[in-house]
N, C-alpha and C. Protein backbone atom coordinates (compact mmCIF):
# COMPACT_ATOMS: atom_id res chain seq x y z
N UNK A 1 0.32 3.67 -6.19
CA UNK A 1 1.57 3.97 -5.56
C UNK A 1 2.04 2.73 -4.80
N UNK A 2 3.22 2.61 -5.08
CA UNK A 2 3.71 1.33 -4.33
C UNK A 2 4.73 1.92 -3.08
N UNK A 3 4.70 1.17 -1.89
CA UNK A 3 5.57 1.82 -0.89
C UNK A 3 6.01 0.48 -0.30
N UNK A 4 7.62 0.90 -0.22
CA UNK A 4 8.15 -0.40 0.54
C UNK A 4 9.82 -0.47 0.48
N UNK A 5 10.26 -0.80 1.61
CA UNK A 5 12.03 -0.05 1.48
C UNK A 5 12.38 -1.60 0.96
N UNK A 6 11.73 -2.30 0.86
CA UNK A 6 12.61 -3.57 -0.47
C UNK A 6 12.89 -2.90 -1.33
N UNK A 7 13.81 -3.25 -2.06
CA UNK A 7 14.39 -3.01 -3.43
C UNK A 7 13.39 -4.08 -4.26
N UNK A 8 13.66 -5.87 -3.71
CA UNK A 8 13.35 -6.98 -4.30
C UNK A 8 11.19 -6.64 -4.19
N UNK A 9 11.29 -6.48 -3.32
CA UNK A 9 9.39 -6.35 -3.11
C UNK A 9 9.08 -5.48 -4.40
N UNK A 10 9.65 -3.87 -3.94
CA UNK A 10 9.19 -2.94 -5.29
C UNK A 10 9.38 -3.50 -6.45
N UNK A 11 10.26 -4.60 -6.92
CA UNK A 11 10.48 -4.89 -8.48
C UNK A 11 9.66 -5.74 -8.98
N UNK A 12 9.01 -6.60 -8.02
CA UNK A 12 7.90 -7.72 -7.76
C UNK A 12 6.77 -6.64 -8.19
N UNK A 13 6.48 -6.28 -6.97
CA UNK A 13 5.03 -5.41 -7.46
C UNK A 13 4.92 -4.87 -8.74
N UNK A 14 6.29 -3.94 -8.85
CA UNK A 14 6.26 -2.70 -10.27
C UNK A 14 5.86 -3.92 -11.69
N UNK A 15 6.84 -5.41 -10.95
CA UNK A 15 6.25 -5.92 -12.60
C UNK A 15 5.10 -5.81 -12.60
N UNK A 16 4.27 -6.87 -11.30
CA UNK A 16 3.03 -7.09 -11.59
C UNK A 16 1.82 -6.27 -12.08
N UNK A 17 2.15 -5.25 -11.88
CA UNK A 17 1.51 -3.69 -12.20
C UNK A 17 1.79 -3.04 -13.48
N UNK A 18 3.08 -3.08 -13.51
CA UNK A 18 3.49 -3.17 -14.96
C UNK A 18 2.78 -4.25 -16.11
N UNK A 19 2.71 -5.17 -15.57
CA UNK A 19 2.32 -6.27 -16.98
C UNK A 19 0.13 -5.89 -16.98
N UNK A 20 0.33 -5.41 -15.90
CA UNK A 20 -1.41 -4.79 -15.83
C UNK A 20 -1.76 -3.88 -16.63
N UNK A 21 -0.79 -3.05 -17.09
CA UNK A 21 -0.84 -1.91 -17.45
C UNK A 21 -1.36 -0.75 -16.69
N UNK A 22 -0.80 -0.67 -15.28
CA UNK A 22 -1.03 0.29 -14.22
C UNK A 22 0.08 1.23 -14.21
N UNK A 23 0.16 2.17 -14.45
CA UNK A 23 1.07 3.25 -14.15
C UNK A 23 1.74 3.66 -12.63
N UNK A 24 2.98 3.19 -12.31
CA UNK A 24 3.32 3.27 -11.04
C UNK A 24 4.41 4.61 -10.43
N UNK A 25 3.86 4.77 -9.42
CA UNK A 25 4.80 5.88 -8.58
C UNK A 25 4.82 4.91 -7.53
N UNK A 26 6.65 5.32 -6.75
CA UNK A 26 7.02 4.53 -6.08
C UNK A 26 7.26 5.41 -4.68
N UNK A 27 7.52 5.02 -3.59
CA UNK A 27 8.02 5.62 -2.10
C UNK A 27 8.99 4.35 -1.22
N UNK A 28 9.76 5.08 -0.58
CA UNK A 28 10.47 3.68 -0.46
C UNK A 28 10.44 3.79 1.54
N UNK A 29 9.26 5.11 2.05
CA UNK A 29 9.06 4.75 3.47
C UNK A 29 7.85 5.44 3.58
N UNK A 30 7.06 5.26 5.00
CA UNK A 30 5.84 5.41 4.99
C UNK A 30 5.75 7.28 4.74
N UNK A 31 6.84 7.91 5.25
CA UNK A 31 7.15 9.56 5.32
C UNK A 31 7.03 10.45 4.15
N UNK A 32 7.76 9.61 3.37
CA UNK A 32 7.57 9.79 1.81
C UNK A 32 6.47 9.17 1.12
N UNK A 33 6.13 8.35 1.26
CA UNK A 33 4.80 7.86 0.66
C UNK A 33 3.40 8.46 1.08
N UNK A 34 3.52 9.76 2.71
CA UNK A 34 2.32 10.34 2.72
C UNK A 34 2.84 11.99 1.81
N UNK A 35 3.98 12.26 1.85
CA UNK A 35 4.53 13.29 1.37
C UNK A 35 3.95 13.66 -0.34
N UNK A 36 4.15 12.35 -0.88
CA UNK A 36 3.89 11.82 -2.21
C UNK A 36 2.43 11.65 -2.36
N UNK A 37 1.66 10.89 -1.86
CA UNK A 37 -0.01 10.98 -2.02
C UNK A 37 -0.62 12.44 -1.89
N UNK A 38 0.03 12.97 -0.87
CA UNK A 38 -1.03 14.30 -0.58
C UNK A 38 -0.56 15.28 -2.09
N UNK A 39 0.83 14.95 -2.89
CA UNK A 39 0.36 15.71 -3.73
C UNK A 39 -0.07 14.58 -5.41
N UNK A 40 0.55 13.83 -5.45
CA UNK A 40 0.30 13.10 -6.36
C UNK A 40 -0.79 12.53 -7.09
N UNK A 41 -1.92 11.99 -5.57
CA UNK A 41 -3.24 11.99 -5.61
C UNK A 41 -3.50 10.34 -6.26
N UNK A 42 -2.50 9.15 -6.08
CA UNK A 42 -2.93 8.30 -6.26
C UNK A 42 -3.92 7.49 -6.26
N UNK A 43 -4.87 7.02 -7.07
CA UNK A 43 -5.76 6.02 -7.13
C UNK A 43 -6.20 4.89 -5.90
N UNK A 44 -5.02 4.37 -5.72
CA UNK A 44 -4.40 3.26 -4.70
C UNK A 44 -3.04 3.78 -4.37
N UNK A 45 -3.10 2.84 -3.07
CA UNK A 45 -1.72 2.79 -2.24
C UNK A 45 -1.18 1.20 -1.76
N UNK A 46 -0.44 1.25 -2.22
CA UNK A 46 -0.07 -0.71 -1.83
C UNK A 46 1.12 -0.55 -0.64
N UNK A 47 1.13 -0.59 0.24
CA UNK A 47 2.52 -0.58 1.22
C UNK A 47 2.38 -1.38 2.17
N UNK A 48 3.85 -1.63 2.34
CA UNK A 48 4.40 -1.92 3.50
C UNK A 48 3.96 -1.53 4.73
N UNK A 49 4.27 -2.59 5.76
CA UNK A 49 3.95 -1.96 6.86
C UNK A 49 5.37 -1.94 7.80
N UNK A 50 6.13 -2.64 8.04
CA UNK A 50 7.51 -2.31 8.44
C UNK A 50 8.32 -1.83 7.44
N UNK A 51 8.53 -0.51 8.13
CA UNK A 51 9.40 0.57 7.30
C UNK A 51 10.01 1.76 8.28
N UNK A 52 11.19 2.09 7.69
CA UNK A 52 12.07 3.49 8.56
C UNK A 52 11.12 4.04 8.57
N UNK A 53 11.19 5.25 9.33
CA UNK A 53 10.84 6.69 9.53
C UNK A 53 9.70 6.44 9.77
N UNK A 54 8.29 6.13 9.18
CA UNK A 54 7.21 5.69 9.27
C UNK A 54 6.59 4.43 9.05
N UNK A 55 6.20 4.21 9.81
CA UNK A 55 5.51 2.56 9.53
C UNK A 55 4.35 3.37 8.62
N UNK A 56 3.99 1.60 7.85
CA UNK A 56 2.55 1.50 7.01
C UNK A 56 1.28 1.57 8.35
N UNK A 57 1.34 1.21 8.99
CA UNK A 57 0.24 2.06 9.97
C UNK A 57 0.21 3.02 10.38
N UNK A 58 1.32 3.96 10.74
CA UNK A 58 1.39 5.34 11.04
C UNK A 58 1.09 5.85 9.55
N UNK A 59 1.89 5.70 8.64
CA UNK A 59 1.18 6.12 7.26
C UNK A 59 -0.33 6.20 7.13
N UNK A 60 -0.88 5.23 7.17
CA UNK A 60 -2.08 5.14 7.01
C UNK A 60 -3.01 5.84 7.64
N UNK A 61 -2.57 6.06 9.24
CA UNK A 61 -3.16 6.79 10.03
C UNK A 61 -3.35 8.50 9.18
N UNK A 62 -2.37 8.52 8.79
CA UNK A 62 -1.70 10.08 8.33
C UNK A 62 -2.40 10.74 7.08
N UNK A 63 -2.51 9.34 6.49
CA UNK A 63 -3.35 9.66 4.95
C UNK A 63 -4.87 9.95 5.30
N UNK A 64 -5.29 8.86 6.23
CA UNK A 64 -6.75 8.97 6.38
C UNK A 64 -7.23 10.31 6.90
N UNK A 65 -6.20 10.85 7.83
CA UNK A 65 -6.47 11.83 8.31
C UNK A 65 -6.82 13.45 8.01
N UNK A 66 -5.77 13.51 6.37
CA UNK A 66 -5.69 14.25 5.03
C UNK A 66 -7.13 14.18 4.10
N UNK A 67 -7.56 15.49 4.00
CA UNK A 67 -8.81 15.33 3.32
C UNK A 67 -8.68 14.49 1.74
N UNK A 68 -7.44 15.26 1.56
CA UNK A 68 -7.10 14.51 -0.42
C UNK A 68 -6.73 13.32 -0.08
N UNK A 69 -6.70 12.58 0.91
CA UNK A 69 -6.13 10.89 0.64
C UNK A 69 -7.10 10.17 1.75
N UNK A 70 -7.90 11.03 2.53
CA UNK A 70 -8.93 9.82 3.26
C UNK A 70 -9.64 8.90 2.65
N UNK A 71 -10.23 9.48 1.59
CA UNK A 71 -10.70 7.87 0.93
C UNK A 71 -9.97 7.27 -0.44
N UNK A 72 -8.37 7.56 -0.52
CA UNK A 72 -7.67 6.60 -1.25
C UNK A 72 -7.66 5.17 -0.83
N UNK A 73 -7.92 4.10 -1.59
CA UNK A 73 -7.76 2.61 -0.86
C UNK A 73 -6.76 2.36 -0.68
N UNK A 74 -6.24 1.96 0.62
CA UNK A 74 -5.30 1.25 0.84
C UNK A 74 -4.92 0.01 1.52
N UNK A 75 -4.12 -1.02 0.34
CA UNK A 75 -4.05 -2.38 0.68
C UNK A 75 -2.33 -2.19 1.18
N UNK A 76 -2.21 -2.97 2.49
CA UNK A 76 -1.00 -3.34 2.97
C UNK A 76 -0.94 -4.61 2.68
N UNK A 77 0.57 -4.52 2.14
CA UNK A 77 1.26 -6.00 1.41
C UNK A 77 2.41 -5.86 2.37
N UNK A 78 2.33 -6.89 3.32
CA UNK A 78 3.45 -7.40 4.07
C UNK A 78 3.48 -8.55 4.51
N UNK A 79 4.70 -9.27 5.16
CA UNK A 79 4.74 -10.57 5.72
C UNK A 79 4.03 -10.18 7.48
N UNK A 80 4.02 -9.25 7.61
CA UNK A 80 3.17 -9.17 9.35
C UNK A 80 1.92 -10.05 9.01
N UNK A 81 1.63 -11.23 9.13
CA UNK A 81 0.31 -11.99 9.08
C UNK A 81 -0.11 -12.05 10.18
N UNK A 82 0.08 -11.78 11.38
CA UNK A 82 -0.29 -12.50 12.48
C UNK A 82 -1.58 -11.35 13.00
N UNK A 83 -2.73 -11.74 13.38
CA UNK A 83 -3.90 -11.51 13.85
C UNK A 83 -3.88 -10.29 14.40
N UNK A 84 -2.99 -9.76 15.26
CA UNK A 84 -3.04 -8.38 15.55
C UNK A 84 -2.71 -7.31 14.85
N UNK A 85 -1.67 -7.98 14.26
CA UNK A 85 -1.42 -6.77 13.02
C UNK A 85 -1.88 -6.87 11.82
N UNK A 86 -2.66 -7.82 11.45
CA UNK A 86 -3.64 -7.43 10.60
C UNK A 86 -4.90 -6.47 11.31
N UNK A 87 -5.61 -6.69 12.48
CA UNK A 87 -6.02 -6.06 12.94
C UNK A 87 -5.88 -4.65 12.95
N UNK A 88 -4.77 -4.44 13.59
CA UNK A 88 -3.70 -2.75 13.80
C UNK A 88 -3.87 -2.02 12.59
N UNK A 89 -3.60 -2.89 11.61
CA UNK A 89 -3.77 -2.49 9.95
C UNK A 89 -5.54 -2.23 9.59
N UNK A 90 -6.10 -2.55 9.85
CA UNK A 90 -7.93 -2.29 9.59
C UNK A 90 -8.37 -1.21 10.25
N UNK A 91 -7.69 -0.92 11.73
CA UNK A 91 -7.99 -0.12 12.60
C UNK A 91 -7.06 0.96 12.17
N UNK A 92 -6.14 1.22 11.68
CA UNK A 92 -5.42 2.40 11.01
C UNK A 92 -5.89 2.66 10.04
N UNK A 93 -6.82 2.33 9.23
CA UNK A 93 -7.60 2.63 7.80
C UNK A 93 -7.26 2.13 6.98
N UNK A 94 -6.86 0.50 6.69
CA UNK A 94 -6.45 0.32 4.93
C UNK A 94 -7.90 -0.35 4.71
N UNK A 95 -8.15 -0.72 3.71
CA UNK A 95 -9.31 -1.43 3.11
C UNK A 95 -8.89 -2.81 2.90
N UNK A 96 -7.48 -3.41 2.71
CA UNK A 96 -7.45 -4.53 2.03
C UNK A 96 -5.96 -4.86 2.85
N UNK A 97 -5.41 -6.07 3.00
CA UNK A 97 -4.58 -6.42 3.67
C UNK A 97 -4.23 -8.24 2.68
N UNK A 98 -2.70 -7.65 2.65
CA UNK A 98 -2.40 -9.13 1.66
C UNK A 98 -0.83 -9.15 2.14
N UNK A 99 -0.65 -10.38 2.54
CA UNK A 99 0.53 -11.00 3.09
C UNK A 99 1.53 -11.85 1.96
N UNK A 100 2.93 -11.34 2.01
CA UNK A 100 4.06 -11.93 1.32
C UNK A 100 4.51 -13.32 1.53
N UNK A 101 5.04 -14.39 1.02
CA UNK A 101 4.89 -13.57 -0.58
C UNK A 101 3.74 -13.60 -1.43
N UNK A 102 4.09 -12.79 -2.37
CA UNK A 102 2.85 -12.09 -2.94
C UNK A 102 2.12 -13.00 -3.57
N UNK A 103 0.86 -13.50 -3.70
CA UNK A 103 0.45 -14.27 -4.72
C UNK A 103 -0.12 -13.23 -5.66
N UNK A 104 0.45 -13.25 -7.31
CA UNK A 104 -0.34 -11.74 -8.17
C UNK A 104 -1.71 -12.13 -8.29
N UNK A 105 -1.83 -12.97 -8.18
CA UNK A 105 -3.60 -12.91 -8.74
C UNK A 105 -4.35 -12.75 -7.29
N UNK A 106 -3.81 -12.99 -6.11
CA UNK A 106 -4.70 -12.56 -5.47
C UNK A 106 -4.75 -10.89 -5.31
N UNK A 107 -3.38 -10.22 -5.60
CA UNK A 107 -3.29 -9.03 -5.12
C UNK A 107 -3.82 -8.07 -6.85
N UNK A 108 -3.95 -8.45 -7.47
CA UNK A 108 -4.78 -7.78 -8.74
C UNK A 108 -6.05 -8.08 -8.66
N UNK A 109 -6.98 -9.17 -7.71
CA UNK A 109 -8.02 -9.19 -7.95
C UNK A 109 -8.65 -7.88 -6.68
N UNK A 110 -7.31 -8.02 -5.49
CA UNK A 110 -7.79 -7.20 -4.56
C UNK A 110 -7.53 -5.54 -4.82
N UNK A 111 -7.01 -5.35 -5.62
CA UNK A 111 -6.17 -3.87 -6.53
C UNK A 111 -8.05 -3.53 -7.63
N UNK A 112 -7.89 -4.78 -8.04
CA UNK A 112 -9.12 -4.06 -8.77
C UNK A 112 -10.33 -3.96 -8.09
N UNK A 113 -10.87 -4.69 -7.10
CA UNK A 113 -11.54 -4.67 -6.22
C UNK A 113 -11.97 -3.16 -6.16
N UNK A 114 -10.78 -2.98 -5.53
CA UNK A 114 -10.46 -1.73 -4.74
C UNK A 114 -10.61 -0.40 -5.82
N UNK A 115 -10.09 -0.60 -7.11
CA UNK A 115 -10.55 0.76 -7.96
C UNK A 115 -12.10 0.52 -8.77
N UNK A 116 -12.81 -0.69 -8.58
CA UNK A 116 -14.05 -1.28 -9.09
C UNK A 116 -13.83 -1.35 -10.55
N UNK A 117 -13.07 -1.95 -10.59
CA UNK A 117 -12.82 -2.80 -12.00
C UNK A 117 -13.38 -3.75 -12.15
């Protein structure tokens, strides 16, 4: 599942995922993207962390907290690089944290990582 109120980010990712041959469902805020996991049941979760309605850390908080999505992996892909909020992000539950712009090979090696590919 990809989450992120870019238009330009989601089309980035969907390729890169696309040319993987990963099957994608999309959310375009953190509200909808826990709305969407708890029934969808995604594999992975790739999001944003600045977003309306819900941030990718309140998300995260939200999923972990859900028996069907506590142990979904989740990598946040955002430009927040700076030390605390990567932090904020580990301490809200994602597993993997990757900063824009995107490099694909680092974020497919950390995607497969994450499903043990």
């Amino acid at each position: 599942m990809l989450v992120d109120d870019s238009n330009t980010s989601l089309m980035i990712e969907k390729m890169l995922l696309g040319n993987a041959s990963y099957e994608v469902i999309t959310a375009r805020d953190g509200d909808e993207a826990v709305k969407k996991a708890i029934v969808e049941l995604p594999d992975l979760i790739l999001m944003d962390v600045v977003m309306p309605k819900m941030t990718g850390l309140e998300a995260c908080r939200v999923l972990r907290a859900h028996g069907s999505t506590k142990t979904t992996p989740i990598i946040l892909v955002t430009t927040r690089g700076e030390r605390e909020t990567v932090e904020q992000g580990y301490a809200s539950g994602c597993n993997d944290y990757v900063t824009k712009p995107i490099n694909g090979l680092e974020l497919l090696s950390k995607l497969r990582d994450q499903l043990g590919e």
